[in-house]
C-alpha atoms as a PDB file:
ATOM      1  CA  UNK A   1     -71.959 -66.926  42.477  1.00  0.00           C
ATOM      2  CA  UNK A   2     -71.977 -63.110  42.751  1.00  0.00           C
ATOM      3  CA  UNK A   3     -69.235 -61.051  41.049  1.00  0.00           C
ATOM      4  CA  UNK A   4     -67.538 -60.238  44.352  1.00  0.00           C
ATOM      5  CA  UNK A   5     -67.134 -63.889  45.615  1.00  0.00           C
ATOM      6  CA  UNK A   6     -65.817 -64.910  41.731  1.00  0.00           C
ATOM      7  CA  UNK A   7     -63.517 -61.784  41.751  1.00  0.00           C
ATOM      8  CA  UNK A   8     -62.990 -61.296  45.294  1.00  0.00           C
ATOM      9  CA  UNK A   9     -60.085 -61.923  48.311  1.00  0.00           C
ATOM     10  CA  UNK A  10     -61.288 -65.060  48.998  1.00  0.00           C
ATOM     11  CA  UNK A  11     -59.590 -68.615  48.199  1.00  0.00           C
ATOM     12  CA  UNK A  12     -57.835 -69.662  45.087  1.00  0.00           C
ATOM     13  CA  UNK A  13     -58.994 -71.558  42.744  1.00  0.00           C
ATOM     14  CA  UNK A  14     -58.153 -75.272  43.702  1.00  0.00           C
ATOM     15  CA  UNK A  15     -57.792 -75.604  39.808  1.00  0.00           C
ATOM     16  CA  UNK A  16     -55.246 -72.848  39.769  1.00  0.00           C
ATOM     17  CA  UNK A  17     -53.095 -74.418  43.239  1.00  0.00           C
ATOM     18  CA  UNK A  18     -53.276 -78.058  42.025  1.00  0.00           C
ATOM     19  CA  UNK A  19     -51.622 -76.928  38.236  1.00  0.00           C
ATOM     20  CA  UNK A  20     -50.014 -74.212  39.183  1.00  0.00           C
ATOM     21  CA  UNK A  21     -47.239 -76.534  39.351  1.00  0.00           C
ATOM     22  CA  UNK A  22     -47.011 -77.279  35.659  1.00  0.00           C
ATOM     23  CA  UNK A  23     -45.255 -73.788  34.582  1.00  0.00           C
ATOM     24  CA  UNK A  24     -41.315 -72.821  35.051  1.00  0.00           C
ATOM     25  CA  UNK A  25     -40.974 -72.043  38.786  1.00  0.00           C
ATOM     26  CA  UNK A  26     -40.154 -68.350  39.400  1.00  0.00           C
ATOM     27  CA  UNK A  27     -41.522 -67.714  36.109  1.00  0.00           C
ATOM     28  CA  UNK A  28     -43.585 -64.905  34.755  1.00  0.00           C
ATOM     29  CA  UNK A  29     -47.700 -65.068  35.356  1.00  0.00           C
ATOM     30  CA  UNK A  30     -50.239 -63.351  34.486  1.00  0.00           C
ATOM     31  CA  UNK A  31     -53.978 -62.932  35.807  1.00  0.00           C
ATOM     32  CA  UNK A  32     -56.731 -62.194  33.286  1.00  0.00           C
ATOM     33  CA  UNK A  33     -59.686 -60.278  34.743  1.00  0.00           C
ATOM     34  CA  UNK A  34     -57.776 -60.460  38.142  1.00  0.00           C
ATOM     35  CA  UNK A  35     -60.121 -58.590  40.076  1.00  0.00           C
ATOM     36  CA  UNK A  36     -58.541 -57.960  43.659  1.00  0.00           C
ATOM     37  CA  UNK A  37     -55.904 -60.705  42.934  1.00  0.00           C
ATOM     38  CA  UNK A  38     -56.429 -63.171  44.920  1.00  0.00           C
ATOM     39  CA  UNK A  39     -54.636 -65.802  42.428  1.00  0.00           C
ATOM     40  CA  UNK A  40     -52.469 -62.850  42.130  1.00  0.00           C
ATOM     41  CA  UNK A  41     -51.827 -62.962  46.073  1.00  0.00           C
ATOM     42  CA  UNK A  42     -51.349 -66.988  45.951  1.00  0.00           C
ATOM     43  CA  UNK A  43     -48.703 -66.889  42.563  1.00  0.00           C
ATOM     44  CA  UNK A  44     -46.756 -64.613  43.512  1.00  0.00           C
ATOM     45  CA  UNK A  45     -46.500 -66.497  47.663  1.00  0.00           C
ATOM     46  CA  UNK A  46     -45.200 -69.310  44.796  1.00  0.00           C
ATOM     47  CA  UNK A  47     -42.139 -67.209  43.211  1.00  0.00           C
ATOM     48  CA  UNK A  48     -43.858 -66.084  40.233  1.00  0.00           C
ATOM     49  CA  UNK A  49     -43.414 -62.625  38.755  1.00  0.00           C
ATOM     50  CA  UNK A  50     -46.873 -61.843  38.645  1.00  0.00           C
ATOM     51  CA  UNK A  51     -48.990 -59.186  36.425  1.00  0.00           C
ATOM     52  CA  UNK A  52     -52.569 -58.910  36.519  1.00  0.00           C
ATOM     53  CA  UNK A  53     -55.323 -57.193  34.356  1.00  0.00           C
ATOM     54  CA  UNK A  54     -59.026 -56.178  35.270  1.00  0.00           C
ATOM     55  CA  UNK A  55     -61.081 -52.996  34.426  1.00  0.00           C
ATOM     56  CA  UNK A  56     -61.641 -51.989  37.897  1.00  0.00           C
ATOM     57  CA  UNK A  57     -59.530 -49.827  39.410  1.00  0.00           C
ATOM     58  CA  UNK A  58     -61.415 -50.285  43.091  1.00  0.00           C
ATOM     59  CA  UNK A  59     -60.456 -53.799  42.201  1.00  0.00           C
ATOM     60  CA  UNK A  60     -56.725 -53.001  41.317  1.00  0.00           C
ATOM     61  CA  UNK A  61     -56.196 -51.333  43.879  1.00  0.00           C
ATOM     62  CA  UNK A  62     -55.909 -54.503  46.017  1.00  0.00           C
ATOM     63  CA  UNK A  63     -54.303 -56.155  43.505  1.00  0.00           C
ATOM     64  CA  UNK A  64     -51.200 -54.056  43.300  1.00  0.00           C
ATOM     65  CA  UNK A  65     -50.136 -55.745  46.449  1.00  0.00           C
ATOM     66  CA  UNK A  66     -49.242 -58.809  44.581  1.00  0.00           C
ATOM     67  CA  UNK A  67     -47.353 -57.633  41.727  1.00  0.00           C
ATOM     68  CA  UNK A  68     -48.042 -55.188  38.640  1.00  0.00           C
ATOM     69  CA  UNK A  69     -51.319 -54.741  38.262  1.00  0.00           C
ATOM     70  CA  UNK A  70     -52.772 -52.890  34.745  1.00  0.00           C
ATOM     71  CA  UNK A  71     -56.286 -51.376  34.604  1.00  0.00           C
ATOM     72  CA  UNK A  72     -57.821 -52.721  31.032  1.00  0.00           C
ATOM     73  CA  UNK A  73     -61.055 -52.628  29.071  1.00  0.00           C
ATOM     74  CA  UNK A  74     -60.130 -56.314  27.899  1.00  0.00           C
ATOM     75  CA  UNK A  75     -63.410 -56.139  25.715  1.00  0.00           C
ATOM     76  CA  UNK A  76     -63.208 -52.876  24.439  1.00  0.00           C
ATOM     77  CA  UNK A  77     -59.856 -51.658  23.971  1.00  0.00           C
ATOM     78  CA  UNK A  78     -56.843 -53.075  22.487  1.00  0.00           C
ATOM     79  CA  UNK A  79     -54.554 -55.628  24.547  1.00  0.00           C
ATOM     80  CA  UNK A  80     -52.377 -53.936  26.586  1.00  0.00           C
ATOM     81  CA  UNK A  81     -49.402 -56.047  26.806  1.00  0.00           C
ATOM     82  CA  UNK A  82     -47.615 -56.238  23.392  1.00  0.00           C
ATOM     83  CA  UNK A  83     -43.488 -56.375  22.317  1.00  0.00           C
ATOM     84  CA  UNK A  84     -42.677 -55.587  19.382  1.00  0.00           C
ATOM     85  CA  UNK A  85     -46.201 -55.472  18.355  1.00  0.00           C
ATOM     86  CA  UNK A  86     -47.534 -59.357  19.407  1.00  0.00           C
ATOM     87  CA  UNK A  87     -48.701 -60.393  22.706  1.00  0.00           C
ATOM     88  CA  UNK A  88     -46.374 -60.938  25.527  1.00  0.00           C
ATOM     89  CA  UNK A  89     -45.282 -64.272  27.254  1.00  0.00           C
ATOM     90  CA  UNK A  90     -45.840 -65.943  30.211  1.00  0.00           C
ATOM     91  CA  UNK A  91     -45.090 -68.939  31.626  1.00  0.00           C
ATOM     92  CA  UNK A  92     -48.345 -69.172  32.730  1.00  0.00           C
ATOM     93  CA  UNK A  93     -51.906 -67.609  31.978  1.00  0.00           C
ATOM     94  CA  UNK A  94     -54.655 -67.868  34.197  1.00  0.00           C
ATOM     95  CA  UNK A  95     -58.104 -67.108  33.630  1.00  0.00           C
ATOM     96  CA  UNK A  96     -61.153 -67.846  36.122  1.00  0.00           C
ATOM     97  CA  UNK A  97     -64.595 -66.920  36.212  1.00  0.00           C
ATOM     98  CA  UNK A  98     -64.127 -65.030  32.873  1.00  0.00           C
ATOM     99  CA  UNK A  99     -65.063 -65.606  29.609  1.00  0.00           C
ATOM    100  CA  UNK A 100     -64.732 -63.338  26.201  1.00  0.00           C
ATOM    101  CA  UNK A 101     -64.330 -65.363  23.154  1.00  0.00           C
ATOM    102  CA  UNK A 102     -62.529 -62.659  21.311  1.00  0.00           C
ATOM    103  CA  UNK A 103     -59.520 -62.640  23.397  1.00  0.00           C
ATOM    104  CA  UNK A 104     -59.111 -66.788  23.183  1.00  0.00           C
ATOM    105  CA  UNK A 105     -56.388 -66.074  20.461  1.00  0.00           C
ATOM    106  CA  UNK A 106     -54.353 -63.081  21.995  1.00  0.00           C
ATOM    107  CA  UNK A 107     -54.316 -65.555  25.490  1.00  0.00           C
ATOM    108  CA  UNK A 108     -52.645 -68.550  23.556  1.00  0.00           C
ATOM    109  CA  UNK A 109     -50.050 -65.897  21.264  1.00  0.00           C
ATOM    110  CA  UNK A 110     -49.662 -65.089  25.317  1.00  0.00           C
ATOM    111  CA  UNK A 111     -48.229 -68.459  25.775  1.00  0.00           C
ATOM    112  CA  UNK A 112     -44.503 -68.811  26.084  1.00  0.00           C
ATOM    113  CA  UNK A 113     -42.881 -72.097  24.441  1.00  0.00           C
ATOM    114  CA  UNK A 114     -43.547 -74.625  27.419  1.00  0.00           C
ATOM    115  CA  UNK A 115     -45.687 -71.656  28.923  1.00  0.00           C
ATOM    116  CA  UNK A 116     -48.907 -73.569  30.674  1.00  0.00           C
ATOM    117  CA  UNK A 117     -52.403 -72.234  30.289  1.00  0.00           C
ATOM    118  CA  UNK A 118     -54.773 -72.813  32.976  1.00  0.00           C
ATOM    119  CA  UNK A 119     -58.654 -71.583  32.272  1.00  0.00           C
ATOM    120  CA  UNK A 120     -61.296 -71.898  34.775  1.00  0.00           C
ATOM    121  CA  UNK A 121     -65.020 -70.561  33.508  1.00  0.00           C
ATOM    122  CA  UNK A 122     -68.670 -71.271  34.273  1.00  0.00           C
ATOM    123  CA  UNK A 123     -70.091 -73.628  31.896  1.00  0.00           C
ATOM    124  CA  UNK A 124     -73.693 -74.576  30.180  1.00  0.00           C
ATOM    125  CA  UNK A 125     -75.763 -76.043  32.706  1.00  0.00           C
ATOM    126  CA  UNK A 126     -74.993 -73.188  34.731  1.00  0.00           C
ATOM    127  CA  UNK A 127     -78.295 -71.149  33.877  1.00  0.00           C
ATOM    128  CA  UNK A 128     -80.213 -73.913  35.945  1.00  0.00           C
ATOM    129  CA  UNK A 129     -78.597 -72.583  39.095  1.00  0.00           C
ATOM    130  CA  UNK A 130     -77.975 -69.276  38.772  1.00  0.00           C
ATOM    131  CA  UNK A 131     -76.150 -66.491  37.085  1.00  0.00           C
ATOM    132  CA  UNK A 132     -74.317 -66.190  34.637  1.00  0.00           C
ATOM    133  CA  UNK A 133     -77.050 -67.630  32.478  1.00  0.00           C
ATOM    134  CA  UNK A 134     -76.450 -66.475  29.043  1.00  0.00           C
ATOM    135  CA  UNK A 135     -75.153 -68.379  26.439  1.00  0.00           C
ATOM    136  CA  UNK A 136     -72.197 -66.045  25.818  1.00  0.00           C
ATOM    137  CA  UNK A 137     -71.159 -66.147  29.575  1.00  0.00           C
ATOM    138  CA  UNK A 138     -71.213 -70.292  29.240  1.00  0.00           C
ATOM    139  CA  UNK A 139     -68.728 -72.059  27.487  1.00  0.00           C
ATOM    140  CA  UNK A 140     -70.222 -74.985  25.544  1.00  0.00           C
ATOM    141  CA  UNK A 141     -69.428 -79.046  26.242  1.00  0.00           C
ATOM    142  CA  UNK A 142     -65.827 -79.388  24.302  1.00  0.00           C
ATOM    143  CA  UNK A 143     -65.494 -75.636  23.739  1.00  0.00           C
ATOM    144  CA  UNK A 144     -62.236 -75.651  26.135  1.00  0.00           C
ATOM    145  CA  UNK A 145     -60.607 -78.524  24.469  1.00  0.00           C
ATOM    146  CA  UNK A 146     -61.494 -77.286  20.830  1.00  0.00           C
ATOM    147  CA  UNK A 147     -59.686 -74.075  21.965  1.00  0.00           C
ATOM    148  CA  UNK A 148     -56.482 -75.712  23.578  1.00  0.00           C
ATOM    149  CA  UNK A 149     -56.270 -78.506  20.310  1.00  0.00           C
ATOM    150  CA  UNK A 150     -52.815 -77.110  19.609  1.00  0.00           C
ATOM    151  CA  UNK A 151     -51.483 -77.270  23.318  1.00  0.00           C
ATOM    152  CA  UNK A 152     -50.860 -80.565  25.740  1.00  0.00           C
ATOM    153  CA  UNK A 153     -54.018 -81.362  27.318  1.00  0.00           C
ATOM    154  CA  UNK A 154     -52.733 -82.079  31.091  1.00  0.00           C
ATOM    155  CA  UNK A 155     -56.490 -82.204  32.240  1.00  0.00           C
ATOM    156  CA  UNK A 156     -59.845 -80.836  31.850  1.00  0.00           C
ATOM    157  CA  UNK A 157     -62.923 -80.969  33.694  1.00  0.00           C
ATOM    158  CA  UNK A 158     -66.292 -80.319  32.385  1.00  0.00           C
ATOM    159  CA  UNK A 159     -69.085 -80.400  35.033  1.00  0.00           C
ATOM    160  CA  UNK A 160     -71.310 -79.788  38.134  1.00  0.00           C
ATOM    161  CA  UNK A 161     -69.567 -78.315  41.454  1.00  0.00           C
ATOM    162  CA  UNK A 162     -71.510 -78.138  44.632  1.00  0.00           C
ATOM    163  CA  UNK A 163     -70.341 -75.530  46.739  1.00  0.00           C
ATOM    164  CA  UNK A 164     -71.454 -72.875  45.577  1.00  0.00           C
ATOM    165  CA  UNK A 165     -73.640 -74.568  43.110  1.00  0.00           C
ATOM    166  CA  UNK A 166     -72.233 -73.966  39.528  1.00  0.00           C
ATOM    167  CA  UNK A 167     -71.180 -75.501  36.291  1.00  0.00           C
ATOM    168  CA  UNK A 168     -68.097 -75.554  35.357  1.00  0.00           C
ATOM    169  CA  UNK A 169     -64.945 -76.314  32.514  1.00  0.00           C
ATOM    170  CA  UNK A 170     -61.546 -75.766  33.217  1.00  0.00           C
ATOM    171  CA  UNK A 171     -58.302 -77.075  31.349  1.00  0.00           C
ATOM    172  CA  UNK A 172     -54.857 -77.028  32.322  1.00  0.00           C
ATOM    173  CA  UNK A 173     -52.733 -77.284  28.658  1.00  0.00           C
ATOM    174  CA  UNK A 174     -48.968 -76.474  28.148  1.00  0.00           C
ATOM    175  CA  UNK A 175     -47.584 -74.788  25.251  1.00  0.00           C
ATOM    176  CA  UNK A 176     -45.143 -76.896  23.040  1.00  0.00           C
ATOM    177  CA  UNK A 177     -41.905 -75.927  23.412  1.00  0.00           C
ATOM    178  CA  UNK A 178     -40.710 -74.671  20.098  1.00  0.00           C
ATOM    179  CA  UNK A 179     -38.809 -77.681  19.109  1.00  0.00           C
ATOM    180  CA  UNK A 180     -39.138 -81.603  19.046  1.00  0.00           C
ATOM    181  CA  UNK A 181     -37.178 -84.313  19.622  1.00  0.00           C
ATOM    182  CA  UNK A 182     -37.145 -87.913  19.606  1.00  0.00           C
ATOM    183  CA  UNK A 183     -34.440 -88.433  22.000  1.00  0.00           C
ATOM    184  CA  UNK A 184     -36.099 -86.728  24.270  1.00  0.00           C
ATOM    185  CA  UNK A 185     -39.419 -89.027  24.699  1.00  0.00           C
ATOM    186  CA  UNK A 186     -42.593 -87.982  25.445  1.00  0.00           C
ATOM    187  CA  UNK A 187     -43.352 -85.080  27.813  1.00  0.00           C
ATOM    188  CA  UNK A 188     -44.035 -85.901  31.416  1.00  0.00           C
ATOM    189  CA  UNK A 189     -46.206 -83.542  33.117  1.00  0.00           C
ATOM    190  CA  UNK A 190     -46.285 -84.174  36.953  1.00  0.00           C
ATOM    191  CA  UNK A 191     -50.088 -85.269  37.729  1.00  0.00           C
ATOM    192  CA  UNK A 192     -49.899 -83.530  41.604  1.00  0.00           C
ATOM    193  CA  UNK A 193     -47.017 -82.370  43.701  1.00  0.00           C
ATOM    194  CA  UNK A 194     -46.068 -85.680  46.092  1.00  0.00           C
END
């Protein structure tokens, strides 16, 4: 899958429209490594205040269509959305066809109580077919669910997609809210929109 087809203007991610669902309607979003914002385009079509965040400002460009859009090194440079000196909250955090390790901590303190986290990334297996083939573009079997083990697991997905040909892990995992209660049973997350 080239860069511009995983960061392009094409389709959203059927990951991303079929949980989409899980997070506060009309809530806040935001798109990490949005590229020209094409989930961007598709959250904000659903209510949702949307910001997105990519290096390229060719890219951005596009994406300031469909909400704020902030030009980032997220690899190099400090996070560029804090209050009061932690990481501001969403409702929901998406992240597709991107993958640095580092940042796996400032995207759940990104999480707002009940906020829903929906990650999308090539996976090992991946080198077989094409790019990206190195290890530290692949996320390893489990590595998802070892990173969401605080958050309700909703679903997750680890495996082989045919068109295009790719390997693949995604999650969809909500936030706890910041309380608990017995009275209020267990949480019901809707499993698809009918």
């Amino acid at each position: 899958m080239s860069q511009a087809s995983a960061h392009g203007t094409g389709e959203p991610s059927a990951w991303v429209r079929r949980w989409a669902h899980l997070a506060q309607p009309g809530g806040s979003a935001l798109d990490v490594a949005c590229g020209h914002g094409r989930h961007m385009a598709w959250l904000a079509a659903q209510g949702f205040q949307v910001t997105g965040l990519d290096r390229s400002e060719e890219a951005l460009s596009s994406a300031r269509a469909h909400g704020h859009a902030i030009q980032a090194d997220l690899e190099n440079a400090p996070w560029p959305l804090l209050e009061d000196g932690a990481p501001r909250q969403f409702d929901l955090v998406v992240v597709t066809n991107y993958l640095w390790r580092t940042l796996f901590p400032t995207l759940l303190h990104s999480l707002a109580p009940g906020g829903v986290l929906l990650y999308e990334t090539f996976a090992a297996g991946n080198e077989t077919v094409g790019k990206p083939s190195r290890p530290d573009f692949l996320l390893q079997p489990g590595e998802l669910l070892h990173l969401c083990q605080g958050l309700n697991v909703v679903a997750y997905e680890n495996g082989f997609l045919p068109r295009p040909e790719r390997f693949v892990q995604r999650i969809a995992a909500v936030a706890a809210p910041g309380f608990t209660s017995e009275a209020c049973g267990p949480s019901r997350y809707p499993l698809s929109l009918e």
